[in-house]
Protein backbone atom coordinates (compact mmCIF):
# COMPACT_ATOMS: atom_id res chain seq x y z
CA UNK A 1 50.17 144.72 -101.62
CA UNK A 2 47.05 143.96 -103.68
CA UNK A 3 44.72 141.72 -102.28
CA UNK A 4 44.08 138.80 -104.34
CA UNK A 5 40.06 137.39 -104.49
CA UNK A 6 39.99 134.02 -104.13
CA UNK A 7 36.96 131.19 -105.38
CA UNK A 8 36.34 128.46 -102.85
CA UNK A 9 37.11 125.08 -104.34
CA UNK A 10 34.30 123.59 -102.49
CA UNK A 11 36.54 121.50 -100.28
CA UNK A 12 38.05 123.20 -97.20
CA UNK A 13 40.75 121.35 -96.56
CA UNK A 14 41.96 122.00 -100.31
CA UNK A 15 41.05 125.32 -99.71
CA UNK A 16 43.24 125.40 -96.89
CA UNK A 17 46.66 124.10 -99.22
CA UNK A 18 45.55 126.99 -101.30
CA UNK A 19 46.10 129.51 -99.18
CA UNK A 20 42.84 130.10 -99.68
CA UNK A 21 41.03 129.04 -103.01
CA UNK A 22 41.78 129.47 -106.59
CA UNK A 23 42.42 133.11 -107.69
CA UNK A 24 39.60 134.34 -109.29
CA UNK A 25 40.35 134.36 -113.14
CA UNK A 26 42.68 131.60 -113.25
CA UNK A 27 42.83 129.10 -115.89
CA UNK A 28 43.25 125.58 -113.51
CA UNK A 29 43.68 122.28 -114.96
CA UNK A 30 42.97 118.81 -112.99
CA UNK A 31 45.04 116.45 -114.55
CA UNK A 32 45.20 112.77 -113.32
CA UNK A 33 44.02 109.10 -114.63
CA UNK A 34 40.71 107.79 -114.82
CA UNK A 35 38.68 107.34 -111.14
CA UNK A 36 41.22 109.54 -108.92
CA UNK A 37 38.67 111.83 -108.53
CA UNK A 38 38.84 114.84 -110.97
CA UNK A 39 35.07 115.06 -111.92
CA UNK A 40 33.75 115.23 -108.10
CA UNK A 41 36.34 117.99 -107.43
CA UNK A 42 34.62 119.88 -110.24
CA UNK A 43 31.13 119.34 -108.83
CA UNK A 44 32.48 120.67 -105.81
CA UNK A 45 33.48 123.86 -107.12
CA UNK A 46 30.51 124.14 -109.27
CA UNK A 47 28.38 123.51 -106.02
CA UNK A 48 30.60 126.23 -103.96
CA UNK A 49 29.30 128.90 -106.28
CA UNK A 50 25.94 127.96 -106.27
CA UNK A 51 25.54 128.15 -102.82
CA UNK A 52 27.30 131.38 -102.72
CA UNK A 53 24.31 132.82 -105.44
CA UNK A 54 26.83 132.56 -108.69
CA UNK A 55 25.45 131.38 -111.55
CA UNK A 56 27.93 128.79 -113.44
CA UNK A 57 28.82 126.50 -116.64
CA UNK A 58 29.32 122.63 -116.50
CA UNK A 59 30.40 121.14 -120.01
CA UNK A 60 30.98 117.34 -119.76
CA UNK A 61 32.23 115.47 -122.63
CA UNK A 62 32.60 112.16 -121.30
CA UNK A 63 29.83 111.40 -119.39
CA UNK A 64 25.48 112.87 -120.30
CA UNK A 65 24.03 115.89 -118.44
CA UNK A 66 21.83 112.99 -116.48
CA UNK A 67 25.03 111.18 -115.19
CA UNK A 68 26.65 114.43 -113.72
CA UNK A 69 23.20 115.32 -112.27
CA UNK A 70 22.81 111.72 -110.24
CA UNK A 71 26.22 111.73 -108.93
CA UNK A 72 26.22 115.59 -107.75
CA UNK A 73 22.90 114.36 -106.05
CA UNK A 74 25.10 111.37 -104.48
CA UNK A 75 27.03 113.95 -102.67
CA UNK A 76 24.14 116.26 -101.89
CA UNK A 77 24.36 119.01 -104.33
CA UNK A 78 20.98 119.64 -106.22
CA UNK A 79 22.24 120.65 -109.72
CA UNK A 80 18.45 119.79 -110.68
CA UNK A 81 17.11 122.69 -108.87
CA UNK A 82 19.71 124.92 -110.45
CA UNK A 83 19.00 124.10 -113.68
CA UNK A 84 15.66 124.15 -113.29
CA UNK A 85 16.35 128.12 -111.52
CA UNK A 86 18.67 128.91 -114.61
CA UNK A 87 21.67 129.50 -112.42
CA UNK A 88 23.46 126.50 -113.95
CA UNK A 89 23.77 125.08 -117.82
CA UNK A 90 25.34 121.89 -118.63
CA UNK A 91 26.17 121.88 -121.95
CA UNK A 92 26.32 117.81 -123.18
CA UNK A 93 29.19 117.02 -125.21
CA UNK A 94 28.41 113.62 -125.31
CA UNK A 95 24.74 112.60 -125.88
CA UNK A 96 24.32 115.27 -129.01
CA UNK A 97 20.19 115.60 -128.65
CA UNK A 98 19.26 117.34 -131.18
CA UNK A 99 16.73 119.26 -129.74
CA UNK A 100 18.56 119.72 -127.10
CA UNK A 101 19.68 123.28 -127.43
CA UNK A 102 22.82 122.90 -124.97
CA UNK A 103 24.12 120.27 -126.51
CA UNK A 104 27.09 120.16 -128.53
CA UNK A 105 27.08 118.90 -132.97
CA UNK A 106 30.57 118.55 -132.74
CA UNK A 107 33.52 118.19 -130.26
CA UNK A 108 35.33 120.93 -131.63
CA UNK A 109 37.25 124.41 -129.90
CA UNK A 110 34.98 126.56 -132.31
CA UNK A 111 31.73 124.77 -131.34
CA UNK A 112 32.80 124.96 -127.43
CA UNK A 113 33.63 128.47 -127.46
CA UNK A 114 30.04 129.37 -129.11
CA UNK A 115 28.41 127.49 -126.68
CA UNK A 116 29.75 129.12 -123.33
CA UNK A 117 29.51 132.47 -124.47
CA UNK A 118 25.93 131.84 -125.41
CA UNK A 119 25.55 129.85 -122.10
CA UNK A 120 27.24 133.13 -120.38
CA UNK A 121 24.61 135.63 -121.57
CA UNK A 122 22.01 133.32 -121.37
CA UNK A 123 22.60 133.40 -116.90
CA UNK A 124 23.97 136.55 -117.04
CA UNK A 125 25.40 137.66 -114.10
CA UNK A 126 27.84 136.90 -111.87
CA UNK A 127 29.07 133.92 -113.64
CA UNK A 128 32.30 133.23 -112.60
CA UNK A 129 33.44 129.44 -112.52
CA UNK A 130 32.86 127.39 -115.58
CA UNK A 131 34.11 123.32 -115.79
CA UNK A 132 35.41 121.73 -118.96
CA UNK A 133 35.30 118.21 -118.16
CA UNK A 134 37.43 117.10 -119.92
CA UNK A 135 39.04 119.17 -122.49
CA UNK A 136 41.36 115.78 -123.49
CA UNK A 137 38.13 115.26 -125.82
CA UNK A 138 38.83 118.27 -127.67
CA UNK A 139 42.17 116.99 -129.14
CA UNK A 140 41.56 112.86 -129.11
CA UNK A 141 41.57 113.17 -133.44
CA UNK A 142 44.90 115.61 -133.02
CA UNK A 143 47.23 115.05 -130.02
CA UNK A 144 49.57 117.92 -131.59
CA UNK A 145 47.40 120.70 -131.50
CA UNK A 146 46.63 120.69 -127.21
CA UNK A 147 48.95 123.28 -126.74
CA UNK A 148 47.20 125.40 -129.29
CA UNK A 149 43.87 124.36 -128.54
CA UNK A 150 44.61 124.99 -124.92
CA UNK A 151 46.19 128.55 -125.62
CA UNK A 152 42.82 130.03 -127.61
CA UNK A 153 40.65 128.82 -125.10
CA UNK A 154 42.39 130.65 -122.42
CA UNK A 155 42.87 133.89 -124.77
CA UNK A 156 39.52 133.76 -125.79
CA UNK A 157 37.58 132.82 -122.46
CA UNK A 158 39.48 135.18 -120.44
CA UNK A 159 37.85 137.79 -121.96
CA UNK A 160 34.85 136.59 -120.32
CA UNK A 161 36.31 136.75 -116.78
CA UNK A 162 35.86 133.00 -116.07
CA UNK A 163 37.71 131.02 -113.47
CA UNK A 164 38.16 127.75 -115.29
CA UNK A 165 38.68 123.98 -114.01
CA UNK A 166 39.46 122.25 -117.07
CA UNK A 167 40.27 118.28 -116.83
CA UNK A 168 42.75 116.34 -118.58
CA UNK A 169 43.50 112.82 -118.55
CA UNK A 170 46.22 110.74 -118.34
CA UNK A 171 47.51 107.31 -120.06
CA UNK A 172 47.24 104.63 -117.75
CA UNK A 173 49.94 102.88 -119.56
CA UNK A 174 52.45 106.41 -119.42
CA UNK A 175 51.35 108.44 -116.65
CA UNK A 176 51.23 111.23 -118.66
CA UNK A 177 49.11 113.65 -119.73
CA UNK A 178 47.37 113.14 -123.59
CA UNK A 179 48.71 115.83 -126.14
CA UNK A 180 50.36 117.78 -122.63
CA UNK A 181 48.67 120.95 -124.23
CA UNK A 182 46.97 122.22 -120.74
CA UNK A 183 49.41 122.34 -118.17
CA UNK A 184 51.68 124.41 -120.04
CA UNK A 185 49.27 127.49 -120.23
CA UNK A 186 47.34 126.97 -117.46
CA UNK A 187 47.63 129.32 -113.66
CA UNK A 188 47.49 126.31 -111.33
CA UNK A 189 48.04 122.71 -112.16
CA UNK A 190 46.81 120.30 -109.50
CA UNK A 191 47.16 116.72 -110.21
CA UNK A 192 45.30 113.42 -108.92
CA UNK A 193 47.13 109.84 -108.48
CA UNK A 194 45.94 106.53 -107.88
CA UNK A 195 48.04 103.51 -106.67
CA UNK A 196 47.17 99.96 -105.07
CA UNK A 197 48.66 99.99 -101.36
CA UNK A 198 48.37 96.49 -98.98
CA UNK A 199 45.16 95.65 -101.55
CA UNK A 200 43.17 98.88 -101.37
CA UNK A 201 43.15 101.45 -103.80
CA UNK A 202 44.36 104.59 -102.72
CA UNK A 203 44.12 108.39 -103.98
CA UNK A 204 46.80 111.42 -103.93
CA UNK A 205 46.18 115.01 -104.87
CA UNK A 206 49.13 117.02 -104.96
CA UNK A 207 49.35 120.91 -106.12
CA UNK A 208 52.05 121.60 -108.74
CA UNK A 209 51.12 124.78 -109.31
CA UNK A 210 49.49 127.88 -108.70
CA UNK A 211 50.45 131.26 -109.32
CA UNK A 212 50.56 134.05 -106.94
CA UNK A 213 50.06 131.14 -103.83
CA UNK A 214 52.34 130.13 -101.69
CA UNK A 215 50.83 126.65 -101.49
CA UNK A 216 51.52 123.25 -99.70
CA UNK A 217 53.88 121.41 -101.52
CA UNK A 218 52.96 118.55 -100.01
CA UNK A 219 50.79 115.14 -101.37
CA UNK A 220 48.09 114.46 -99.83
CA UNK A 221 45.79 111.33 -99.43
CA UNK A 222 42.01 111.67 -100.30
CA UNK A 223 39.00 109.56 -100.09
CA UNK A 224 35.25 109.80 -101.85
CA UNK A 225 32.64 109.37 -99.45
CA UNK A 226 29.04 108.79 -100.27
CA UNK A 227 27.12 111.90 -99.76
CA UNK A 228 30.10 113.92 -98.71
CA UNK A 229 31.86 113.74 -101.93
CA UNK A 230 35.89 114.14 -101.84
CA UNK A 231 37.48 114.09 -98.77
CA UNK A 232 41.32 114.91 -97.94
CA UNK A 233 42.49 113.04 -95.28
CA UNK A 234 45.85 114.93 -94.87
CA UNK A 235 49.93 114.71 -96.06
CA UNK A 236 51.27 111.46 -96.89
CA UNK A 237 55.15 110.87 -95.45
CA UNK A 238 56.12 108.25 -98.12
CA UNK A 239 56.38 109.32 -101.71
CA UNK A 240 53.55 108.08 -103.56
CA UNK A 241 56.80 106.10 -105.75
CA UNK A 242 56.90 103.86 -102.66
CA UNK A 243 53.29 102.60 -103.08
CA UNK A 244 53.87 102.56 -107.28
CA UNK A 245 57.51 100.36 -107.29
CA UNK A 246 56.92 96.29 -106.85
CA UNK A 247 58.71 95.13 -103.46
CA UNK A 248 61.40 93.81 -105.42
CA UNK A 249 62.26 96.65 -106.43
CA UNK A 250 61.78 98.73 -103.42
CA UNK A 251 64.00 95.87 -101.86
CA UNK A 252 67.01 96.29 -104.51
CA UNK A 253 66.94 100.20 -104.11
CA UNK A 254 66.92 99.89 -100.29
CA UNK A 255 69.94 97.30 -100.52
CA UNK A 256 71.50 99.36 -103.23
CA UNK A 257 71.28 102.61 -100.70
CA UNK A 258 72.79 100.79 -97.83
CA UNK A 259 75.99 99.38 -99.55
CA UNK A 260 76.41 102.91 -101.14
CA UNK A 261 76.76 104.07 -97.56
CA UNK A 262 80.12 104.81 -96.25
């Protein structure tokens, strides 16, 4: 059997549901609603290669360069320093400096592509991992074209041997994914939950997919802790449904279920 090379995902416990870490070329999205935790999981895989002596990409879209900065630095990783050692580029899809040479004109697949391949032989080597945070930007004017948006990425990036986290949002109001264009190309699909449970938010990370790993099939709680970053506290036994449903409803099903027994 071949032996598959795995990239840390800069959590070990996640690392552990994954058999391992992501496989090292893989196209992974993190899809999930606003504040489950999505952008901290991607500074911790950005930070993983760092400290392993990788060199890597960060584009942002929805938040400036200076905003992912100060909250890696909340968690301890000094994306300053590796800037300012050129082992990291964030390319700003949101502020568009104009002197600012790494920062997007336009939010558009041609503009993105340029961008990281021009990041990519600007560090050189070995730049593996590369974060599109979040590629829902790239079809907000054209919900329609994800899927094809998401396909030429992929073709075109993994030429450039890349192990991608890309982020995409979901509608608060749906639960579901805008344009769901991502998760039908992508190698690994792990998605992030939210729900309100006895007055305290809660978070869920669950992995839905990942090719070539045997992973947990399990959901799991996690926390974000200041200077830590994200935290899995381990399997949940109820389905996260049970914390979603009003208790009137959870009461009907439950009475429903028990006169349905013989």
């Amino acid at each position: 059997m071949v032996e598959i090379k795995r990239l840390s995902t800069g959590i070990r416990e996640l690392d552990k549901i994954l058999c391992g870490g992501i496989p090292e070329g893989f196209f992974v999205t993190l899809t999930g609603e606003p504040g489950t935790g999505k952008t901290i999981a991607c500074l911790h895989f950005i930070w993983a290669g760092l400290t392993n002596l990788e060199k890597c990409i960060y584009v942002t879209t929805e938040e400036s360069r200076e905003s992912i900065i100060r909250q890696a630095a909340q968690f301890g990783m000094n994306f300053r320093k590796a800037l300012d050692n050129n082992r990291l580029i964030i390319i700003d899809a949101l502020m568009k400096e104009r002197n600012d040479y790494w920062s997007l004109r336009e939010v558009t697949l041609e503009e993105l592509l340029r961008k990281v391949i021009e990041a990519k032989k600007e560090l050189g080597s070995p730049c593996k991992r590369l974060v599109i945070d979040s590629l829902s930007a790239f079809w907000l004017k054209a919900p329609s074209l994800a899927r094809q948006i998401s396909y030429d990425l992929k073709r075109i990036l993994n030429k450039w041997r890349f192990t991608i986290y890309a982020t995409s949002q979901y509608a608060i109001t749906t639960g579901s994914a805008f344009g769901w264009g991502a998760e039908h190309i992508a190698d690994g699909i792990i998605r992030f939950k939210r729900s309100i449970r006895r007055g305290r938010l809660r978070r869920y990370i669950l992995v839905e997919k990942m090719r070539q790993t045997p992973h947990d099939l399990r959901v799991y709680e996690i926390d974000i802790v200041d200077k830590i970053g994200l935290v899995v506290l381990g399997p949940i036994e109820e389905r996260i449904e049970d914390h979603v449903l009003p208790k009137r409803v959870m009461e009907k099903i439950r009475r429903v279920t028990e006169e349905s027994r013989p």
